[in-house]
Protein backbone atom coordinates (compact mmCIF):
# COMPACT_ATOMS: atom_id res chain seq x y z
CA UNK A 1 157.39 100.52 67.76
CA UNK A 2 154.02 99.84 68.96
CA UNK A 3 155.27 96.29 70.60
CA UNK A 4 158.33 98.30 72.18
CA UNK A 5 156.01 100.62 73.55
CA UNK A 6 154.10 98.24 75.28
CA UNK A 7 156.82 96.39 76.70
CA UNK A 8 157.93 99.16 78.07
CA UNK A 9 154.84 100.28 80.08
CA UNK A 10 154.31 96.49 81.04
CA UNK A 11 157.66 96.50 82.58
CA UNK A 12 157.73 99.81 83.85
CA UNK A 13 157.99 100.95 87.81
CA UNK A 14 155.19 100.87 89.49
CA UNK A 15 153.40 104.37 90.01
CA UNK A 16 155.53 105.92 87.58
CA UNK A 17 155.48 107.13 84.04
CA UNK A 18 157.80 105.75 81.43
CA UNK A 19 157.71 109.10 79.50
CA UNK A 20 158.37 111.67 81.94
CA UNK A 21 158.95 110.18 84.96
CA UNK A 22 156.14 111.56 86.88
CA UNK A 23 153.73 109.67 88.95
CA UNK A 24 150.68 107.94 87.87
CA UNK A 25 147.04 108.44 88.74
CA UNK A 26 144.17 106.07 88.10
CA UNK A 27 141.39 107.74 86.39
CA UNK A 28 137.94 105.82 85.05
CA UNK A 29 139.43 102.38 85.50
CA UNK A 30 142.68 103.28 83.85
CA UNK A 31 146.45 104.43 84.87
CA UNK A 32 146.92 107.96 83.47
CA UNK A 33 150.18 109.95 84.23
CA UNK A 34 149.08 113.08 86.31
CA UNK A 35 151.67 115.65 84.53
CA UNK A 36 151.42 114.48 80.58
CA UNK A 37 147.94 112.60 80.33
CA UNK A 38 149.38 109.45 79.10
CA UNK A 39 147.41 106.31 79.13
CA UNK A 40 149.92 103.62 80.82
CA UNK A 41 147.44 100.72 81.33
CA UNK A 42 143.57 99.90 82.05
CA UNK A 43 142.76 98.37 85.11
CA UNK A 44 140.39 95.07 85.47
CA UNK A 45 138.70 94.43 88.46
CA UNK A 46 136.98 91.44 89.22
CA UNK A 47 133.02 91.63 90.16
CA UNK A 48 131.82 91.36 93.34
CA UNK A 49 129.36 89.70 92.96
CA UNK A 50 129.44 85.60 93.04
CA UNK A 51 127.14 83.42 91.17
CA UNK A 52 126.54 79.89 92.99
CA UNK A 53 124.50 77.31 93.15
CA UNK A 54 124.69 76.07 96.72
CA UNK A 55 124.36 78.55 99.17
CA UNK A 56 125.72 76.70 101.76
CA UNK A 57 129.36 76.23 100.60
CA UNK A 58 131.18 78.76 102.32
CA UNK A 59 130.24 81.69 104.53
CA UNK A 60 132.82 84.00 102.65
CA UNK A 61 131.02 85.70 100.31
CA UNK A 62 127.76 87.26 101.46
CA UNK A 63 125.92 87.71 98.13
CA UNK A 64 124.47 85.72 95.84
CA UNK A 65 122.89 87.04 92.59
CA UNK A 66 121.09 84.67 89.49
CA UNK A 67 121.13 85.78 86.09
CA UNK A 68 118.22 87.99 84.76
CA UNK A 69 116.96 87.70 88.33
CA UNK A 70 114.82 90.66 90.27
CA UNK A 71 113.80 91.42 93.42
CA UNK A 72 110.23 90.55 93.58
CA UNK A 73 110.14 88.48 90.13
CA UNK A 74 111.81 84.87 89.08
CA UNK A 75 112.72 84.97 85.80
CA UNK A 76 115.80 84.37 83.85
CA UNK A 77 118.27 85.34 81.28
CA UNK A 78 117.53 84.19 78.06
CA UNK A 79 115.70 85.22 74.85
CA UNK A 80 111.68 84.97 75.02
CA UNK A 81 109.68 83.78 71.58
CA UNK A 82 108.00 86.74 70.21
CA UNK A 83 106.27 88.95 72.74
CA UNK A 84 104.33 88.13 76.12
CA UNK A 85 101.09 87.60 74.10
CA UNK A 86 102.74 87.13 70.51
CA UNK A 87 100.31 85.02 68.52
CA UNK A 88 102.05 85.55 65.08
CA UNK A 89 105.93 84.86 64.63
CA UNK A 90 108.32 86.73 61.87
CA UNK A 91 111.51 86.14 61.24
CA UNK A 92 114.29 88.72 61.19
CA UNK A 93 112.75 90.73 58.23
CA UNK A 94 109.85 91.06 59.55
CA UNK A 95 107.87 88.50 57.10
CA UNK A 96 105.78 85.98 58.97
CA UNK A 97 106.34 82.64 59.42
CA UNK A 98 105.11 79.32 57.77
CA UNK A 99 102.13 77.76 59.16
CA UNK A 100 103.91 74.96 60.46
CA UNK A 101 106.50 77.16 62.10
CA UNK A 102 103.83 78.72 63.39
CA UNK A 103 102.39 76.07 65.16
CA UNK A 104 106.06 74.71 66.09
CA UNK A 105 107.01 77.80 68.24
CA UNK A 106 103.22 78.52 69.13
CA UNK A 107 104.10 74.74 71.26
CA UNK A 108 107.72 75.47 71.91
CA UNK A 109 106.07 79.19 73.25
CA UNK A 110 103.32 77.41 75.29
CA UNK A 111 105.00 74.85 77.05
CA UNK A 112 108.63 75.77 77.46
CA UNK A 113 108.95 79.32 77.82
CA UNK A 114 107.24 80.11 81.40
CA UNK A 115 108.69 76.30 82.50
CA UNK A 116 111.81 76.82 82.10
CA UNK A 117 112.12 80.02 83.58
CA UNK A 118 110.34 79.09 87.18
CA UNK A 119 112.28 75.98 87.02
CA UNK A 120 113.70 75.00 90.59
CA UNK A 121 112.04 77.87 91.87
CA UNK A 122 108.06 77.41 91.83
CA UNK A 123 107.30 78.10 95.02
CA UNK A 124 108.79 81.71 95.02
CA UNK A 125 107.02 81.86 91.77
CA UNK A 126 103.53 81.69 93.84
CA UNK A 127 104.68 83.71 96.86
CA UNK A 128 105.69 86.48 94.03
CA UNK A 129 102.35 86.35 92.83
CA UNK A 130 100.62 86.41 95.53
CA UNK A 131 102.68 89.42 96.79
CA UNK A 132 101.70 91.45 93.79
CA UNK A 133 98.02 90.80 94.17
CA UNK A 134 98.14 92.08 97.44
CA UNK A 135 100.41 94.96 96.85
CA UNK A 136 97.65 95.65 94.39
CA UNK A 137 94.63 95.24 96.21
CA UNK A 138 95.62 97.16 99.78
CA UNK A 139 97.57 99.93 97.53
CA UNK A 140 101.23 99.74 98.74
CA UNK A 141 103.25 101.03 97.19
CA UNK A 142 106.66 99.83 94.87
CA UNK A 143 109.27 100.17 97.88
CA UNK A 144 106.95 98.17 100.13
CA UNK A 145 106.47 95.33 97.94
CA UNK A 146 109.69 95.84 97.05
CA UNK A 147 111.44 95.17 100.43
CA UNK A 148 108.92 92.08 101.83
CA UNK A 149 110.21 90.39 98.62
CA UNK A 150 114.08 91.41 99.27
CA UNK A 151 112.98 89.91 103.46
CA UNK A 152 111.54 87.04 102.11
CA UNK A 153 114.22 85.98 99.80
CA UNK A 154 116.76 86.69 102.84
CA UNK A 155 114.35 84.18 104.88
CA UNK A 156 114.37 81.20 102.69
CA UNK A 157 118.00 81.55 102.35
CA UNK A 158 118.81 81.35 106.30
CA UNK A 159 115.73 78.85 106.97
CA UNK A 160 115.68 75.29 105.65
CA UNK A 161 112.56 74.69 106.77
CA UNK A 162 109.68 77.37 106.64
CA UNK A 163 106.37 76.41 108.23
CA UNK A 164 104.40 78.16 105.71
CA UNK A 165 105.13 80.22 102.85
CA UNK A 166 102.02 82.42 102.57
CA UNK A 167 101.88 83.33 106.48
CA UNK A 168 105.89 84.35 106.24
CA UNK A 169 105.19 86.54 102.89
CA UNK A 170 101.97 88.03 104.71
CA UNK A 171 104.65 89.20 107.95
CA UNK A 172 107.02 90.28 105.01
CA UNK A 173 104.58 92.79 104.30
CA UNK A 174 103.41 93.75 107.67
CA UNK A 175 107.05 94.63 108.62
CA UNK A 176 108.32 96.22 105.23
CA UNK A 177 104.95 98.45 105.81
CA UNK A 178 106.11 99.24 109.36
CA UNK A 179 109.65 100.39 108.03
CA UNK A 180 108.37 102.46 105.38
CA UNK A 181 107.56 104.96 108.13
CA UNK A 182 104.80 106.68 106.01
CA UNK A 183 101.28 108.24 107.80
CA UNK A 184 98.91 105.31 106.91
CA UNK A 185 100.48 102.18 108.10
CA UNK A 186 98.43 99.06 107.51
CA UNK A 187 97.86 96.47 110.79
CA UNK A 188 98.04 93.01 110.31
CA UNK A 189 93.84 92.77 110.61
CA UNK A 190 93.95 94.68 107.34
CA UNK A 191 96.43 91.93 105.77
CA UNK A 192 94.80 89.23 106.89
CA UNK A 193 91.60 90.35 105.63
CA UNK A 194 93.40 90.61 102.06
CA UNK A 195 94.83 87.46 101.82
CA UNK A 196 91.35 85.66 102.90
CA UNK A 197 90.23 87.42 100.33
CA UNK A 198 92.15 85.70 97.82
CA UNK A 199 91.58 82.57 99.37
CA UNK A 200 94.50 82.10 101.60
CA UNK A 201 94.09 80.53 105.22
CA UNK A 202 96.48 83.59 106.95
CA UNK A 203 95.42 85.17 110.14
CA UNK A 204 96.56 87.09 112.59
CA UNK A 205 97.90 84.49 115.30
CA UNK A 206 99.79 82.99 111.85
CA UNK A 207 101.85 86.25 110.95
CA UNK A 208 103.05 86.98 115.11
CA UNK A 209 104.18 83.44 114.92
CA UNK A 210 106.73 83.91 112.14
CA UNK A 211 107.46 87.46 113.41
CA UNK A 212 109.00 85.69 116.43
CA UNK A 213 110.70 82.49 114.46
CA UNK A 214 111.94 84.69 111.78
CA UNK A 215 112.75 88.05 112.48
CA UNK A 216 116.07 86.76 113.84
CA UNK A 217 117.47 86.57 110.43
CA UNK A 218 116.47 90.16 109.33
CA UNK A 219 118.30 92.29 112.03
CA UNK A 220 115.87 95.22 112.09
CA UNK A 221 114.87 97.23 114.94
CA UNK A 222 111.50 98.47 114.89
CA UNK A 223 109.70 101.15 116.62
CA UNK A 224 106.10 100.98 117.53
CA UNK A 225 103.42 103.12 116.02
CA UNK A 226 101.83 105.65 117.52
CA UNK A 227 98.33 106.93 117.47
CA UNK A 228 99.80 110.10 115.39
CA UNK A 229 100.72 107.61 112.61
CA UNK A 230 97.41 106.40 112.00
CA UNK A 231 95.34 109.50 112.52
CA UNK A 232 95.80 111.01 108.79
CA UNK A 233 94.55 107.70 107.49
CA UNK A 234 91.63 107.68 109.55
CA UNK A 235 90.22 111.48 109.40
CA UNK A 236 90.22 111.26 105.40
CA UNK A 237 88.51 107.82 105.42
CA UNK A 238 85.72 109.28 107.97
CA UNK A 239 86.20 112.90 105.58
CA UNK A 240 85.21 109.94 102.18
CA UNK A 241 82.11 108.69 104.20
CA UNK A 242 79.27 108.88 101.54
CA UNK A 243 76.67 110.26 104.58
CA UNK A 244 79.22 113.21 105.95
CA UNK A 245 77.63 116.11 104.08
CA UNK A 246 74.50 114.90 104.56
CA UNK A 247 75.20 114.87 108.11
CA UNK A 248 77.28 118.56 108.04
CA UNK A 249 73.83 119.90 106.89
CA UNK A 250 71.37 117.92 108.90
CA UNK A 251 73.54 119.32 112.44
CA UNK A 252 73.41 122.77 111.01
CA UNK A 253 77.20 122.84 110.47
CA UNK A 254 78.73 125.85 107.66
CA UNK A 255 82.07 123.99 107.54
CA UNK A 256 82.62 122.40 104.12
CA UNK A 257 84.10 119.26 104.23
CA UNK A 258 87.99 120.62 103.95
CA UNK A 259 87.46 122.74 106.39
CA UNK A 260 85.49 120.13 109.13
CA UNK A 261 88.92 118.11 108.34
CA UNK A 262 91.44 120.65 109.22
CA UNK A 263 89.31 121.27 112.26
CA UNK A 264 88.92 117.84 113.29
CA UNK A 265 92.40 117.35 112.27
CA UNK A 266 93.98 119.72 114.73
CA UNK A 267 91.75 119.43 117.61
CA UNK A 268 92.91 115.32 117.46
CA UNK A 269 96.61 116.04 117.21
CA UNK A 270 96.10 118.61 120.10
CA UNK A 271 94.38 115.86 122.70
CA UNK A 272 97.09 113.17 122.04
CA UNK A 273 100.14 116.21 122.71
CA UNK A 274 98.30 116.42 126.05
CA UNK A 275 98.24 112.33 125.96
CA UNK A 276 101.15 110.80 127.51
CA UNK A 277 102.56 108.01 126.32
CA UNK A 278 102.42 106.47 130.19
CA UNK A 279 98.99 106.71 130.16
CA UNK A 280 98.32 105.51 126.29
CA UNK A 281 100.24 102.00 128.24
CA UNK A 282 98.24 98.72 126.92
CA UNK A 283 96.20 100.31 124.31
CA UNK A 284 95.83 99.61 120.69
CA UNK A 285 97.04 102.93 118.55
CA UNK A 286 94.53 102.15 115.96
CA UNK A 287 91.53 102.23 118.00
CA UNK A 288 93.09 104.93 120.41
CA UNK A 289 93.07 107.32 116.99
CA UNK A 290 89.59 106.34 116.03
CA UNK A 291 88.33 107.15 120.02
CA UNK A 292 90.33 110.49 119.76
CA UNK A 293 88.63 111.50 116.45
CA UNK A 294 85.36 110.91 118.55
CA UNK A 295 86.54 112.96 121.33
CA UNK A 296 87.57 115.81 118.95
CA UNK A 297 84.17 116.00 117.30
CA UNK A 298 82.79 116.95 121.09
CA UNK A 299 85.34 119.51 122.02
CA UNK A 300 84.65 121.03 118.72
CA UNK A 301 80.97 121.27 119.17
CA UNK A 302 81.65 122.61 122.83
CA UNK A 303 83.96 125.45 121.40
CA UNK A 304 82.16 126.39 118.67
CA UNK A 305 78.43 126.04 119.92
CA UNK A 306 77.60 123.79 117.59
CA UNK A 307 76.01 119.89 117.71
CA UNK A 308 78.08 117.11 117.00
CA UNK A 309 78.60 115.66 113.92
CA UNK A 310 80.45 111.98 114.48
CA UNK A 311 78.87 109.16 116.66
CA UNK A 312 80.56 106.24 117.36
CA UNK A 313 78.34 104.29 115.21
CA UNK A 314 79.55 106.38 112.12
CA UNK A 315 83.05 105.63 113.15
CA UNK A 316 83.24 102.65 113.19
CA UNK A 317 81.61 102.34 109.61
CA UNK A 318 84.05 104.66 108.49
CA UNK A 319 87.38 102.88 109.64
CA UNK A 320 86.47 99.41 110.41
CA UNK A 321 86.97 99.49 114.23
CA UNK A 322 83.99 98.10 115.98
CA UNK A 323 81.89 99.95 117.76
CA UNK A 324 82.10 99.07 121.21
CA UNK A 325 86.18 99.72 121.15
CA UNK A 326 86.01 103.08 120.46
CA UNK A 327 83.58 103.47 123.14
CA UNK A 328 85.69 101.55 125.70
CA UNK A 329 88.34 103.73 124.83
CA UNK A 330 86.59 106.57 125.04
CA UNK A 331 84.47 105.71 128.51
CA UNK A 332 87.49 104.35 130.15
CA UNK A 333 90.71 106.54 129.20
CA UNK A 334 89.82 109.89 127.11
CA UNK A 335 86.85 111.04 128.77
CA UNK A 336 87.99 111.61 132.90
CA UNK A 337 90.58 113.41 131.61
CA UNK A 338 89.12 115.65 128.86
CA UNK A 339 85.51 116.08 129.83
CA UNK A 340 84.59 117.95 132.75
């Protein structure tokens, strides 16, 4: 009966059910008839997804996926001896192993494990690592690092030829920070800086050169910052200045430090609403922000009778933007139009 059953639902017409004759629905992968709630027949569909190992065979399939394989991680499928740091083996009842077994997949552990798994692919391997460091060390955070590994990998696989790895990962960065769109975007000074840090020869110049040779292949439209992105960032770093109580007290100032913030806070995001954009033209954002924290400190000791509390000197030590910028800035743009 069972056989004769099945027959009959293989053979049956199409969108209709061999018991009652209504018609069919598909429900969670399977053919279900919508008036009785019989089961006709599951449904298999074939994955999307294509495993290959030449990526240049065909344009007709757009994705490519490896086994075990992560975004900002190469790895691979496959069982691992023991634990990361497993000195010890046992076997599946939990009773340790010979000595000599020991020392067999102690060797087979050592040498084997982290080779074969980075295999064809030991240059991503580095990049990877480096990326992590430097997630780690300027504080970005798991979407960022994130998406400069998912740009990188879409890179390499467009480009045959990439001038240098480290530079291309460093622009990776600068741009997945950029599309974030959070309030305390990093500049590509700041990841520079980092990757010298580490050792890595990556400046500047490096990281606009393979924003113009390889941002082609990514198909994102950026906007530019504005002075409002950056200003957050910089009133809590001058806010964390070891010296600004000291300084609060020494100018006679009853603000605590939350409040001096909020103060300084709105009196910055009031001069650059009264800033237009046509005459911000040509400057840096950054150092704009830094110049208007300066100017806000003034206008705040002119309303409220009080001395200043921020020179430019401080500034600068506070968010790394030299000295004689913010008073160029200042001088040159902020002041004819604010100070009378």
């Amino acid at each position: 009966m069972k056989m004769n059953e099945k027959i009959i639902y293989n053979t049956s017409v199409e969108g209709i059910c061999p018991e009652c004759g209504e018609s069919t629905i598909i429900k969670s992968r399977e053919i279900v008839c919508g008036a009785c709630g019989l089961v006709i027949d599951k449904i298999f569909k074939d994955s999307s997804y294509s495993f290959k190992t030449d990526r240049r065979n065909n344009n007709l399939s757009k994705q490519y996926v490896a086994l075990g394989n992560r975004t900002d991680f190469v790895g691979g499928l496959g069982s691992f001896i023991g634990y990361e740091k497993t000195k010890f083996f046992r076997d599946k009842s939990g009773n340790l192993l010979s000595p000599n077994d020991q020392r067999l997949y102690r060797r087979l552990k050592k040498n084997y494990s982290k080779f074969l798994r980075i295999k064809n692919h030991e240059t991503e391997y580095r990049i990877f690592n480096i990326l992590n460091k430097i997630s780690i060390y300027l504080d970005l955070n798991k979407n960022i690092r994130n998406n400069a590994a998912y740009y990188y990998k879409k890179i390499i696989k467009n480009e045959n030829e990439i001038i240098n790895n480290i530079s291309l990962i460093a622009f990776c960065i600068f741009l997945a920070a950029r599309e974030e769109n959070h309030n305390a975007p990093i500049t590509i000074n700041e990841i520079s800086n980092a990757f010298q840090k580490f050792g890595h020869r990556v400046n500047p110049r490096l990281i606009l050169r393979d924003g113009l040779k390889y941002k082609k292949f990514l198909d994102i439209k950026t906007k530019p910052h504005k002075s409002e992105d950056y200003l957050n960032r910089l009133v809590n770093q001058i806010i964390n200045h070891k010296n600004l109580t000291k300084r609060l007290r020494k100018k006679g100032i009853n603000w605590s430090k939350k409040e001096f913030q909020i103060h300084l806070m709105n009196m910055s995001m009031s001069i650059l609403k009264n800033l237009s954009m046509w005459k911000r033209a040509g400057r840096n954002p950054f150092i704009l922000a830094g110049a208007v924290i300066y100017l806000a400190d003034k206008l705040l000791a002119k309303k409220y009778k009080q001395k200043s509390v921020l020179t430019q000197k401080f500034i600068a030590e506070s968010t790394k933007i030299a000295e004689y910028s913010i008073r160029d800035h200042y001088v040159n743009l902020l002041k004819p139009i604010f100070v009378k």
